[in-house]
PDB file of N, CA and C in Angstrom:
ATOM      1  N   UNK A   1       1.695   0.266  16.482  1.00  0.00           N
ATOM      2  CA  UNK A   1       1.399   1.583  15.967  1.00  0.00           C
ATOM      3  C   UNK A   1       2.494   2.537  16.435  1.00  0.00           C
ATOM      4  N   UNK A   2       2.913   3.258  15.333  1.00  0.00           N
ATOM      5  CA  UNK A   2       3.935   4.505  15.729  1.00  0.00           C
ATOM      6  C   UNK A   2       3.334   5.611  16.206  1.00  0.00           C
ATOM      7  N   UNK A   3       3.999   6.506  16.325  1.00  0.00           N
ATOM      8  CA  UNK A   3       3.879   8.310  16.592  1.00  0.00           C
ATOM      9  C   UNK A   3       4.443   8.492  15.717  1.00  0.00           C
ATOM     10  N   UNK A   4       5.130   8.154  14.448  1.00  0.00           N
ATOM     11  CA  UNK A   4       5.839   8.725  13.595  1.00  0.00           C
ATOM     12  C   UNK A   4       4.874   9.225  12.755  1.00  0.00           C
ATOM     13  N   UNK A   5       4.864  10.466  12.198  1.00  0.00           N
ATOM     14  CA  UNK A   5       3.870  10.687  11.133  1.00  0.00           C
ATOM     15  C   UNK A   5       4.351  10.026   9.638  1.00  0.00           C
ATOM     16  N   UNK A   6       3.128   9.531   8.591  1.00  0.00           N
ATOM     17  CA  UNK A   6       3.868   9.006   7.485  1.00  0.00           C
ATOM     18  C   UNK A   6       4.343   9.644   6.977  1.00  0.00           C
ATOM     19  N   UNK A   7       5.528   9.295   5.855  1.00  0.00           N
ATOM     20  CA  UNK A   7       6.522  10.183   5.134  1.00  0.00           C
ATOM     21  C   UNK A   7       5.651  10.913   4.249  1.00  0.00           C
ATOM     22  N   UNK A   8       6.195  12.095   3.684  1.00  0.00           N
ATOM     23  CA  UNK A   8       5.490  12.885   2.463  1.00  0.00           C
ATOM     24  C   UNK A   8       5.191  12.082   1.207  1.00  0.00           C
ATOM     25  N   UNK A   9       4.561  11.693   0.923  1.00  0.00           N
ATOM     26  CA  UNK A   9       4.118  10.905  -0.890  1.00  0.00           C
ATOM     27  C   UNK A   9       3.889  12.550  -1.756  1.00  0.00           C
ATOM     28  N   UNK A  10       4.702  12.099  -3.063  1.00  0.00           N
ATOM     29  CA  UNK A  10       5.215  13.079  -4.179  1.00  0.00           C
ATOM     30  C   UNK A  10       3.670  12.581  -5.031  1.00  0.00           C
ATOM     31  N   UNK A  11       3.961  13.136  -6.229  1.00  0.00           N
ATOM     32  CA  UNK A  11       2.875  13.953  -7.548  1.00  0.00           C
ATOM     33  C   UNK A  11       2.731  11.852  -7.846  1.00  0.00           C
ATOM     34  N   UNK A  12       3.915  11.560  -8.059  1.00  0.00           N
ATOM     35  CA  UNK A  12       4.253  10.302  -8.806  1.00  0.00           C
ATOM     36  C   UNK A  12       4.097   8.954  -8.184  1.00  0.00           C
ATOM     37  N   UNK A  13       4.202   9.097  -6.878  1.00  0.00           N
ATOM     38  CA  UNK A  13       4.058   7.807  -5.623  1.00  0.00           C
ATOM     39  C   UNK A  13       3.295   6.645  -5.961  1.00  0.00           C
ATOM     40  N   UNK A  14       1.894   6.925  -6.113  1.00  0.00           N
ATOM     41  CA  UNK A  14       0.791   6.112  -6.516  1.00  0.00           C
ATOM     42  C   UNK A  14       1.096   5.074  -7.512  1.00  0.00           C
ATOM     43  N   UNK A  15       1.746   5.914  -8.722  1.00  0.00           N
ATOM     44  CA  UNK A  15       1.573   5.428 -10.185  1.00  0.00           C
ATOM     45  C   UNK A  15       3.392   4.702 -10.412  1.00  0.00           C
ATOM     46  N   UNK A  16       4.402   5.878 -10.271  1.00  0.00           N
ATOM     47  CA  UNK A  16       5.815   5.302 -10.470  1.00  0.00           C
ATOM     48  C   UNK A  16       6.082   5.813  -9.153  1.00  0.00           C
ATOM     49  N   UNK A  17       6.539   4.695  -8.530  1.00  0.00           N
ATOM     50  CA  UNK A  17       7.470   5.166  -7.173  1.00  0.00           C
ATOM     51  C   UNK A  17       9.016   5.599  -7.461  1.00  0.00           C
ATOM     52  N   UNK A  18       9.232   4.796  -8.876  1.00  0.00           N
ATOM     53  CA  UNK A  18      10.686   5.500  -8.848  1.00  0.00           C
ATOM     54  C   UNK A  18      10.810   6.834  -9.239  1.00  0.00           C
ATOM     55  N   UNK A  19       9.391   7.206 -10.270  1.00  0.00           N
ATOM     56  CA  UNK A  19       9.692   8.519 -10.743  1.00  0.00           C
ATOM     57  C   UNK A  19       9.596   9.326  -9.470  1.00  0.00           C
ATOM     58  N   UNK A  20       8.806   9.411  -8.477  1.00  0.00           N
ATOM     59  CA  UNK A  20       8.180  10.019  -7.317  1.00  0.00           C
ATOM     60  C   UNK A  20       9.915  10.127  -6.987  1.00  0.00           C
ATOM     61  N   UNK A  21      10.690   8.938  -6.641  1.00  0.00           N
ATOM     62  CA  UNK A  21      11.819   8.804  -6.164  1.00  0.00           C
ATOM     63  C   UNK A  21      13.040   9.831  -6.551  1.00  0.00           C
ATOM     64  N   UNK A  22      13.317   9.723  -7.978  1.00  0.00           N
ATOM     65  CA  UNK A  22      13.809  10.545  -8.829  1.00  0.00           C
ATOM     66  C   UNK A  22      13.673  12.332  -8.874  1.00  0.00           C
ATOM     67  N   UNK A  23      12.356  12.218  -8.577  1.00  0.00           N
ATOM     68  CA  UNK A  23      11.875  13.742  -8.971  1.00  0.00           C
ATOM     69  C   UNK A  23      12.397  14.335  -7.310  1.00  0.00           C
ATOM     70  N   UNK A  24      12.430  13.778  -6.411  1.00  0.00           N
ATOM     71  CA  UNK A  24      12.554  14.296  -4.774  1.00  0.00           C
ATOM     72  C   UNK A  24      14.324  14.114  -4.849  1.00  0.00           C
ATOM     73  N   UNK A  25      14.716  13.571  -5.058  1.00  0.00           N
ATOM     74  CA  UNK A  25      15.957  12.948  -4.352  1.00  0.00           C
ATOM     75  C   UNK A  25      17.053  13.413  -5.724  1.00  0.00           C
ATOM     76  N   UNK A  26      17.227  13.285  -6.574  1.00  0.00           N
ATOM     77  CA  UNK A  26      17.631  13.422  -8.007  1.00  0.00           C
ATOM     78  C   UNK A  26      17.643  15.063  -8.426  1.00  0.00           C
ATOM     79  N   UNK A  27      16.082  15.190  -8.710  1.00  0.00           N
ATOM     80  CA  UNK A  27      15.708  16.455  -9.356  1.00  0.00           C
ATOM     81  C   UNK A  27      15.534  17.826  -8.356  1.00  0.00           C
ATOM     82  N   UNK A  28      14.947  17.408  -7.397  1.00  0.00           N
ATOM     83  CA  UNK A  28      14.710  18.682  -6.394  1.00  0.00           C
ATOM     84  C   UNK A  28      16.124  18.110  -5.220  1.00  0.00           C
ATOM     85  N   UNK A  29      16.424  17.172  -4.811  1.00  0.00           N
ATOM     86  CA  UNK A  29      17.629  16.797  -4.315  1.00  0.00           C
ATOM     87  C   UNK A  29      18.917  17.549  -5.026  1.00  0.00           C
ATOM     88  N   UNK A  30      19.844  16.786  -5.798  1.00  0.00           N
ATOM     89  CA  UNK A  30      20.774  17.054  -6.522  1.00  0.00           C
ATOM     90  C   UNK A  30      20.813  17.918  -7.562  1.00  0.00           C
ATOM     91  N   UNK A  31      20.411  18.170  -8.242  1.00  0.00           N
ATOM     92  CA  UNK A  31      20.198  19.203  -9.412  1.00  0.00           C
ATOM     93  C   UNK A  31      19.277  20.872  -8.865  1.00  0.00           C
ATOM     94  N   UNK A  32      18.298  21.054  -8.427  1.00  0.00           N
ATOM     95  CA  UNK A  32      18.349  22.431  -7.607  1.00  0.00           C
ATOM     96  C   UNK A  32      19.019  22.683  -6.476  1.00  0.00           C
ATOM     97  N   UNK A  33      19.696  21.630  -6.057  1.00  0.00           N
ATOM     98  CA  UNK A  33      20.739  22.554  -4.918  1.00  0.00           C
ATOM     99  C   UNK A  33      22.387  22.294  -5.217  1.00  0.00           C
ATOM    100  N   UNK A  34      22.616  22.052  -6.615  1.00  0.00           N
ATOM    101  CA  UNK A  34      23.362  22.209  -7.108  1.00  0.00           C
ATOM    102  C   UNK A  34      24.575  24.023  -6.947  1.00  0.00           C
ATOM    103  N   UNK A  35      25.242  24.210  -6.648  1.00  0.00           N
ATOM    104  CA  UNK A  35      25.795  24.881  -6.273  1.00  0.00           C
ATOM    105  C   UNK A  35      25.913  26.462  -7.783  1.00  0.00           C
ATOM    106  N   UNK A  36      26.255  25.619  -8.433  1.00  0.00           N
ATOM    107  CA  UNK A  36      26.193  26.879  -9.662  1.00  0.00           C
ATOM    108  C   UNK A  36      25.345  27.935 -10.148  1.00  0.00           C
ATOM    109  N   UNK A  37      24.194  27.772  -9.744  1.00  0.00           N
ATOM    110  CA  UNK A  37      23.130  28.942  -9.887  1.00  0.00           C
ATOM    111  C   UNK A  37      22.493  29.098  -8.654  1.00  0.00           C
ATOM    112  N   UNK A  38      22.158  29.850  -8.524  1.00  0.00           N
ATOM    113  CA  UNK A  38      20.658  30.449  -7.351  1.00  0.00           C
ATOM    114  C   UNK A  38      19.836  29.404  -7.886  1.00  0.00           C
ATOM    115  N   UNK A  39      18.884  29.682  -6.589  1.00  0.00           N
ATOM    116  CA  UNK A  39      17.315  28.819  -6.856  1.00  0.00           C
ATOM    117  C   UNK A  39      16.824  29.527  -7.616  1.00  0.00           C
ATOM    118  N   UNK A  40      16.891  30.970  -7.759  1.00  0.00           N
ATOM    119  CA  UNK A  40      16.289  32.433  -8.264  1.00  0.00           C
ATOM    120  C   UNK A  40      16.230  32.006  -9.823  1.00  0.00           C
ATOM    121  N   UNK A  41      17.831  31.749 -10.184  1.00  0.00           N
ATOM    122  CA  UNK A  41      18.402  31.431 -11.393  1.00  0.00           C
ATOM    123  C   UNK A  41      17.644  30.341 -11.738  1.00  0.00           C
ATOM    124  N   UNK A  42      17.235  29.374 -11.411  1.00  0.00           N
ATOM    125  CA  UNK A  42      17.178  27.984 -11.803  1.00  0.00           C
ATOM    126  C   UNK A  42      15.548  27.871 -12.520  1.00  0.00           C
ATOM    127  N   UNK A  43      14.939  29.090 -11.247  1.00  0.00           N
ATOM    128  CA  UNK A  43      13.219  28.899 -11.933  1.00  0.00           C
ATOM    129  C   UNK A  43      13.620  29.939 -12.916  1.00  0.00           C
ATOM    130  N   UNK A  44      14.222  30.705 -13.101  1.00  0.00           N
ATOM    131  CA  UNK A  44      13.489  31.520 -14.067  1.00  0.00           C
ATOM    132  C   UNK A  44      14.026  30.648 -15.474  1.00  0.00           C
ATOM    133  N   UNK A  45      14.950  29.920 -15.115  1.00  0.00           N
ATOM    134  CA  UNK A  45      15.678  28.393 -16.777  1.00  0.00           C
ATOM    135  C   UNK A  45      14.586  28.062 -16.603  1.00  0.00           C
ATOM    136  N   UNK A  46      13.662  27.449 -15.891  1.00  0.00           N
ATOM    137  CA  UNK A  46      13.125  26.540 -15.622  1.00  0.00           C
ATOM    138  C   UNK A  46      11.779  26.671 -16.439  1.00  0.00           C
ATOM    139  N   UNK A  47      11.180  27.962 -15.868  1.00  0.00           N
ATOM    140  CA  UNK A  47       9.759  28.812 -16.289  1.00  0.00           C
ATOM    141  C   UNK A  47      10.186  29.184 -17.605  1.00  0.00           C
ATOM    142  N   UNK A  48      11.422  29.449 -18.088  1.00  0.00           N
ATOM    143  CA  UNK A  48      11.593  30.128 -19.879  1.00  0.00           C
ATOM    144  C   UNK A  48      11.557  28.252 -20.709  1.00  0.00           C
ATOM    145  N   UNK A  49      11.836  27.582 -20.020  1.00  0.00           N
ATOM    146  CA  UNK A  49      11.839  26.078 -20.578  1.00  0.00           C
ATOM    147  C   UNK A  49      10.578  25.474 -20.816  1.00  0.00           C
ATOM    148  N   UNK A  50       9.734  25.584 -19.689  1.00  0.00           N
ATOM    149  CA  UNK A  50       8.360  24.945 -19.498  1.00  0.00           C
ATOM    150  C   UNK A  50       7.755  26.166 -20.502  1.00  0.00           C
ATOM    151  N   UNK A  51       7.777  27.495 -20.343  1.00  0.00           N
ATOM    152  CA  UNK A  51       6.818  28.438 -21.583  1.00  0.00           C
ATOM    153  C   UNK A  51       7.238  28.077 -23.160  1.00  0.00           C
ATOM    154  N   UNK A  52       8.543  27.784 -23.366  1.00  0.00           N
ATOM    155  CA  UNK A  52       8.938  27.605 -24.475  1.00  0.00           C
ATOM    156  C   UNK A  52       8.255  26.299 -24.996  1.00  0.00           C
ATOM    157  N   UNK A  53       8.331  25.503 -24.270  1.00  0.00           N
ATOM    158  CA  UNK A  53       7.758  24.264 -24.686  1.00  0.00           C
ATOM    159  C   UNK A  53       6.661  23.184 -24.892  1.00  0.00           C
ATOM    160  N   UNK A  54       5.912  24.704 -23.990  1.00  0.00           N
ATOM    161  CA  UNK A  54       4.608  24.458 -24.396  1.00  0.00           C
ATOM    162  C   UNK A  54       4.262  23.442 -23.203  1.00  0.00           C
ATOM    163  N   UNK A  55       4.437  23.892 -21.782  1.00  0.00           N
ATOM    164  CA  UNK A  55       4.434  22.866 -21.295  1.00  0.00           C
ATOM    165  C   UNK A  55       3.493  23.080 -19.384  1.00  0.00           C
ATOM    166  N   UNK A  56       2.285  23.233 -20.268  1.00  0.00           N
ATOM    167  CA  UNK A  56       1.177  24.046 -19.516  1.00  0.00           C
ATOM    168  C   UNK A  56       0.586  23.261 -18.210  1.00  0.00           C
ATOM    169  N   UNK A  57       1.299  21.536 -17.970  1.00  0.00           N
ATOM    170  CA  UNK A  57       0.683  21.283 -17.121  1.00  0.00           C
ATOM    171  C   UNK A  57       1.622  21.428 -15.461  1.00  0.00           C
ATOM    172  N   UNK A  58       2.965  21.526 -16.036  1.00  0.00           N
ATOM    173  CA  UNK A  58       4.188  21.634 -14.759  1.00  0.00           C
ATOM    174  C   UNK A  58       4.170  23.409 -14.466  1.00  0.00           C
ATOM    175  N   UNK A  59       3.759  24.068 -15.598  1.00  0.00           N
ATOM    176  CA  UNK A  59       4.362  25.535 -15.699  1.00  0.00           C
ATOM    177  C   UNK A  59       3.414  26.350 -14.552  1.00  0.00           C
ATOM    178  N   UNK A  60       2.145  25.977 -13.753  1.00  0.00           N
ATOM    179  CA  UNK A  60       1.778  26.487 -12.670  1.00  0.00           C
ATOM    180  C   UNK A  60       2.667  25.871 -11.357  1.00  0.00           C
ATOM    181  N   UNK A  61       2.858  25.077 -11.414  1.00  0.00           N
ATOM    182  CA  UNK A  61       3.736  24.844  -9.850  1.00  0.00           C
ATOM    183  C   UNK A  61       4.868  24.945 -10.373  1.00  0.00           C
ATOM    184  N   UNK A  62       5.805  25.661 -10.742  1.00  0.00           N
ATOM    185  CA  UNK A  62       6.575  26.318 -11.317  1.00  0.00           C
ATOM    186  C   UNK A  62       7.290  27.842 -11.402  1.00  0.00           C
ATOM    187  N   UNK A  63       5.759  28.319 -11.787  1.00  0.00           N
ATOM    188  CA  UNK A  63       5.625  29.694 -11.444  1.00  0.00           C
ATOM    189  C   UNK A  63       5.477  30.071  -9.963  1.00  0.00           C
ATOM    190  N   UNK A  64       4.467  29.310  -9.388  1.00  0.00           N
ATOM    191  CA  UNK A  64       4.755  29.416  -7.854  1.00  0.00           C
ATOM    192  C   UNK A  64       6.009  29.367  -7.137  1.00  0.00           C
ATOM    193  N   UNK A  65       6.701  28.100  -7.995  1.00  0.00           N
ATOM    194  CA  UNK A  65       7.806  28.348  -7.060  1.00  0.00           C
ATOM    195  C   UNK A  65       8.998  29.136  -7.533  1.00  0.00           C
ATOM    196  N   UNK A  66       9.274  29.420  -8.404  1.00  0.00           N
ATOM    197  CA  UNK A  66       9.352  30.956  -8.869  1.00  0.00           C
ATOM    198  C   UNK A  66       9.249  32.114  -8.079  1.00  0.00           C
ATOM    199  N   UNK A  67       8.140  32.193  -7.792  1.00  0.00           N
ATOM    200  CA  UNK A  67       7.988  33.650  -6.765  1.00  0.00           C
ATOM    201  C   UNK A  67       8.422  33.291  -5.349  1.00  0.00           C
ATOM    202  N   UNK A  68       8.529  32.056  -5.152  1.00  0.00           N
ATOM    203  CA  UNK A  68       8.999  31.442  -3.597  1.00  0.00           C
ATOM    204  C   UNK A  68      10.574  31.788  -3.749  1.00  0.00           C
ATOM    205  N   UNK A  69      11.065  31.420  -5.233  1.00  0.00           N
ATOM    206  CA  UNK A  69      13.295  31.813  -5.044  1.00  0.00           C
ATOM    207  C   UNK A  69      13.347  32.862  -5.397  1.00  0.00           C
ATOM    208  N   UNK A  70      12.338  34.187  -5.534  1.00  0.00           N
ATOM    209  CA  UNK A  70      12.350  35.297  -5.381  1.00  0.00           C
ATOM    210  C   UNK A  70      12.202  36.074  -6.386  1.00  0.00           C
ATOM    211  N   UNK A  71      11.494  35.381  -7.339  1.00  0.00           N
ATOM    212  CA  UNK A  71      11.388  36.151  -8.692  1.00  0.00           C
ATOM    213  C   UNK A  71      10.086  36.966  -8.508  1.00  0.00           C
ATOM    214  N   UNK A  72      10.074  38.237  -9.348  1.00  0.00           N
ATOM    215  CA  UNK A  72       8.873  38.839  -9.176  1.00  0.00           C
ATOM    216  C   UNK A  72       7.803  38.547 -10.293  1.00  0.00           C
ATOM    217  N   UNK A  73       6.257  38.892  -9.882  1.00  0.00           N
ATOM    218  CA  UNK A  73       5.218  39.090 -10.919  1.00  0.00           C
ATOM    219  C   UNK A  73       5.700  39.664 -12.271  1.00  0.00           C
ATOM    220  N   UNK A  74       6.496  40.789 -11.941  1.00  0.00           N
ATOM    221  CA  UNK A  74       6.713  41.733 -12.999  1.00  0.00           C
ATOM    222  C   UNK A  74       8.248  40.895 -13.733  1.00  0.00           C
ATOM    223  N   UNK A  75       8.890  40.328 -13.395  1.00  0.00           N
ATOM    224  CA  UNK A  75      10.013  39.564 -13.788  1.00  0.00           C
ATOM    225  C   UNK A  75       9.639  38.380 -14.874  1.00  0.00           C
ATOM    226  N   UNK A  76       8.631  37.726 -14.093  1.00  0.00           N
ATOM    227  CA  UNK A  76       8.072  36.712 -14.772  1.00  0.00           C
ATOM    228  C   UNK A  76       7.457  37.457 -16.011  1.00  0.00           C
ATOM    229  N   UNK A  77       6.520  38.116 -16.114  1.00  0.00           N
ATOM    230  CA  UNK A  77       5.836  39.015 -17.119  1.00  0.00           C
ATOM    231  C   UNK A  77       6.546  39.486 -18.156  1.00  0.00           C
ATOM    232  N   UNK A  78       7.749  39.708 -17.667  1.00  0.00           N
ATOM    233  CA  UNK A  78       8.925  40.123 -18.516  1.00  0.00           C
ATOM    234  C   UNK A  78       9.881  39.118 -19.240  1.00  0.00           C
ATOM    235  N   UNK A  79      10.166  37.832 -18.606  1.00  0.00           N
ATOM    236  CA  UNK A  79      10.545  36.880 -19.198  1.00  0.00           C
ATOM    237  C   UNK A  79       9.230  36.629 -20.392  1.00  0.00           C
ATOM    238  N   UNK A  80       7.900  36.159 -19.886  1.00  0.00           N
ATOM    239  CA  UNK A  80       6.763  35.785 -21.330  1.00  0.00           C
ATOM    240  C   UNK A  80       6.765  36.567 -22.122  1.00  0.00           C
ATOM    241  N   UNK A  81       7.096  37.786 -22.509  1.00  0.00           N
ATOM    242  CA  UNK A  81       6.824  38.913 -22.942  1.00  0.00           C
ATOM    243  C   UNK A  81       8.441  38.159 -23.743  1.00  0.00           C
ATOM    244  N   UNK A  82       9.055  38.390 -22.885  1.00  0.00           N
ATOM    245  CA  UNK A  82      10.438  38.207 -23.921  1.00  0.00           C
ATOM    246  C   UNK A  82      10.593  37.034 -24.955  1.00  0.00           C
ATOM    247  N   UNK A  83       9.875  35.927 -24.380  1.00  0.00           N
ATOM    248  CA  UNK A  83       9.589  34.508 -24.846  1.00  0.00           C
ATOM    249  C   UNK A  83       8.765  34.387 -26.180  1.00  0.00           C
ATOM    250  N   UNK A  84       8.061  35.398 -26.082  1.00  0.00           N
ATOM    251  CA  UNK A  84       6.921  35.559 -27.326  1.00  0.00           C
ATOM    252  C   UNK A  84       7.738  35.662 -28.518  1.00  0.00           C
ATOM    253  N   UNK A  85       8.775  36.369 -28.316  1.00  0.00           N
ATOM    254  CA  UNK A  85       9.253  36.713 -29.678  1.00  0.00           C
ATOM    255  C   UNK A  85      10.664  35.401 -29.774  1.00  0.00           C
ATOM    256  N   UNK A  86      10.504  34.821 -29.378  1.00  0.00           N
ATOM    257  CA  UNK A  86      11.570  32.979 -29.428  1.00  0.00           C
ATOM    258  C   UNK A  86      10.908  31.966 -29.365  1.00  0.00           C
ATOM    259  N   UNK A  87       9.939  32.246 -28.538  1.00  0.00           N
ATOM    260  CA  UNK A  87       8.554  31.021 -28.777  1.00  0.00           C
ATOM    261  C   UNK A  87       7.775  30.728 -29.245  1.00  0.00           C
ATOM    262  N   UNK A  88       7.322  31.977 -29.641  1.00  0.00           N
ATOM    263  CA  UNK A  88       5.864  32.240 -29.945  1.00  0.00           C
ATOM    264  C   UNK A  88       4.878  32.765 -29.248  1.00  0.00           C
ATOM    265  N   UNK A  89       4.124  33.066 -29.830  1.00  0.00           N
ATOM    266  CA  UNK A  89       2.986  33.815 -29.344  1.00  0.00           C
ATOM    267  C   UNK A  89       2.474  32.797 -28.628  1.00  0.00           C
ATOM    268  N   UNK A  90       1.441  31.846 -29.232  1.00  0.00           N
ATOM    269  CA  UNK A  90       0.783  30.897 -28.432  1.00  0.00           C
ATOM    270  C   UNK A  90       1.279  30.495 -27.153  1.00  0.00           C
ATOM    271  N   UNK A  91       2.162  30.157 -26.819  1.00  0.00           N
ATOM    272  CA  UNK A  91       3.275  29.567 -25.650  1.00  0.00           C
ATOM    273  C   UNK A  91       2.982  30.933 -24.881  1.00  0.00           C
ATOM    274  N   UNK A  92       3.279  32.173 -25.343  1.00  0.00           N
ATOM    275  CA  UNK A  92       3.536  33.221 -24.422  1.00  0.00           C
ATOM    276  C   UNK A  92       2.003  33.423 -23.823  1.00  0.00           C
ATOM    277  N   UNK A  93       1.070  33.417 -24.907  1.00  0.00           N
ATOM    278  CA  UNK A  93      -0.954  33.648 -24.105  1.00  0.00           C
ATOM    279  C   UNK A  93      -0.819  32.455 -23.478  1.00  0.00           C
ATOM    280  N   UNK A  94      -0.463  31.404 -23.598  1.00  0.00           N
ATOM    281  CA  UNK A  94      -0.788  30.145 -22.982  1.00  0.00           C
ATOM    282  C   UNK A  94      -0.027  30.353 -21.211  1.00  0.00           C
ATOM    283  N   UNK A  95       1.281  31.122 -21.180  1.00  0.00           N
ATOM    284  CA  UNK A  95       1.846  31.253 -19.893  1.00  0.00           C
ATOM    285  C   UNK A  95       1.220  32.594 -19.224  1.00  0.00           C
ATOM    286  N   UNK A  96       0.304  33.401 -19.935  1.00  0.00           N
ATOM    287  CA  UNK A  96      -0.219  34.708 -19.285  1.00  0.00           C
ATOM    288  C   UNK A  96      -1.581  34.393 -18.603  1.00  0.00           C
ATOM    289  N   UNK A  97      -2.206  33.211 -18.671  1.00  0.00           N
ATOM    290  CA  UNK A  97      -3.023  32.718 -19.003  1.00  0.00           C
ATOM    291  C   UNK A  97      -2.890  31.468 -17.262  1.00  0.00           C
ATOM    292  N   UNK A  98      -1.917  31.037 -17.358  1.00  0.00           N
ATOM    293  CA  UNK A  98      -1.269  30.293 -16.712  1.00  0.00           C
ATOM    294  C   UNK A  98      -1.361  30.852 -15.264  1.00  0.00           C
ATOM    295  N   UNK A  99      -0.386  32.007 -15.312  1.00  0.00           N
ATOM    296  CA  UNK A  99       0.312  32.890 -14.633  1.00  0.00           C
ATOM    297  C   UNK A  99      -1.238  33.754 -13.614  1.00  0.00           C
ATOM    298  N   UNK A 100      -2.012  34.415 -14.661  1.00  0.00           N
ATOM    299  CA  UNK A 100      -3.203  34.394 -13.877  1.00  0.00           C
ATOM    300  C   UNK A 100      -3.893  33.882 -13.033  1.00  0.00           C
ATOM    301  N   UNK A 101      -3.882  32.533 -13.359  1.00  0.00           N
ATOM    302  CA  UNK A 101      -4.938  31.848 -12.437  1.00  0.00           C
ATOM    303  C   UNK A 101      -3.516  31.247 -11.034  1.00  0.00           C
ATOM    304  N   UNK A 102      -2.345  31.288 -11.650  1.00  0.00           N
ATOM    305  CA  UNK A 102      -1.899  31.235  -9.939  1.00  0.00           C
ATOM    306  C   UNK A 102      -1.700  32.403  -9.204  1.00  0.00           C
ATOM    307  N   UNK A 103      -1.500  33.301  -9.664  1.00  0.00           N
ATOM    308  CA  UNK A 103      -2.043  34.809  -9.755  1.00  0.00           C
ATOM    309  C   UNK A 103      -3.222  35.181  -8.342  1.00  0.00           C
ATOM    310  N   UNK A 104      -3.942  34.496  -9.177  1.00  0.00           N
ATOM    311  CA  UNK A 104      -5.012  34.986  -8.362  1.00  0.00           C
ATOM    312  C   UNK A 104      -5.752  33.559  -7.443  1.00  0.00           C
ATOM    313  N   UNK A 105      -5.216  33.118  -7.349  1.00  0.00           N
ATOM    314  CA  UNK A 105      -4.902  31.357  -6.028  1.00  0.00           C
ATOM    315  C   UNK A 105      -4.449  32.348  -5.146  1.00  0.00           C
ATOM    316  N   UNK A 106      -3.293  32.640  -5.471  1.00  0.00           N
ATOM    317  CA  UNK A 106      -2.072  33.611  -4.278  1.00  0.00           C
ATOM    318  C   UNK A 106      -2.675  34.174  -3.693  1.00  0.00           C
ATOM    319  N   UNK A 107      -3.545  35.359  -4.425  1.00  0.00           N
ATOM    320  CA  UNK A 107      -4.393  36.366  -4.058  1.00  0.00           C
ATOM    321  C   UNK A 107      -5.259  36.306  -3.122  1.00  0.00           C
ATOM    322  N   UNK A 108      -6.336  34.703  -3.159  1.00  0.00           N
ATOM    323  CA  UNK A 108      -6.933  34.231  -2.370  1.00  0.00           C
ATOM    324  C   UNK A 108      -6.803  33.683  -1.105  1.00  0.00           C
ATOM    325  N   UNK A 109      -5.411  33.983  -1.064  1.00  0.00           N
ATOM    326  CA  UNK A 109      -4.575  33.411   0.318  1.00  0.00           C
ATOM    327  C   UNK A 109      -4.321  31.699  -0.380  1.00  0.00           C
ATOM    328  N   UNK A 110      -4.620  31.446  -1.501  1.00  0.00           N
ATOM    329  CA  UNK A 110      -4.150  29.649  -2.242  1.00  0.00           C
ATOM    330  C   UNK A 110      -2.480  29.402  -2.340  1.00  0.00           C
TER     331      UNK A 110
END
């Protein structure tokens, strides 16, 4: 028996270990600390990508981390708002909608 605590297991571990692999080491590894944009920069590509595309199940841990590289409530609000009229409407209620309920997680100390 160790003292080592076990390593962190990702979203994907269980099911694809490589995707789990990929998404840590690859995606949050190499590609967000990629040198050419801010983290700042990267969620708000990131959050106009996932709203555009309709893509309601990544776009809450997203938005969270969003407000973690320093984007604001009112920033974000302003990107959906802007999105509505390139996306659509639906996409844009679907991210206000979104945005609320982590909204108010936060709020709860979540």
């Amino acid at each position: 028996m160790t003292d080592q605590p076990a390593p962190a297991r990702g979203p994907f571990d269980d099911v694809a270990p490589a995707l789990g692999r990929y998404t840590s080491e690859v995606l949050f590894g190499d590609v967000w600390e990629r040198p050419g944009l801010s983290k700042r920069d990267r969620s708000l590509v990131t959050v106009a990508c996932l709203v555009s595309l309709y893509r309601s199940n990544e776009l809450p841990f997203h938005l969270r981390r969003a407000l973690e590289n320093g984007l604001t409530r009112e920033e974000l609000a302003e990107a959906i708002t802007h999105l509505a009229f390139y996306a659509g409407w639906p996409c844009a209620a679907s991210a206000v909608g979104a945005a609320r309920r982590v909204y108010e997680e936060l709020d709860k100390g979540g």
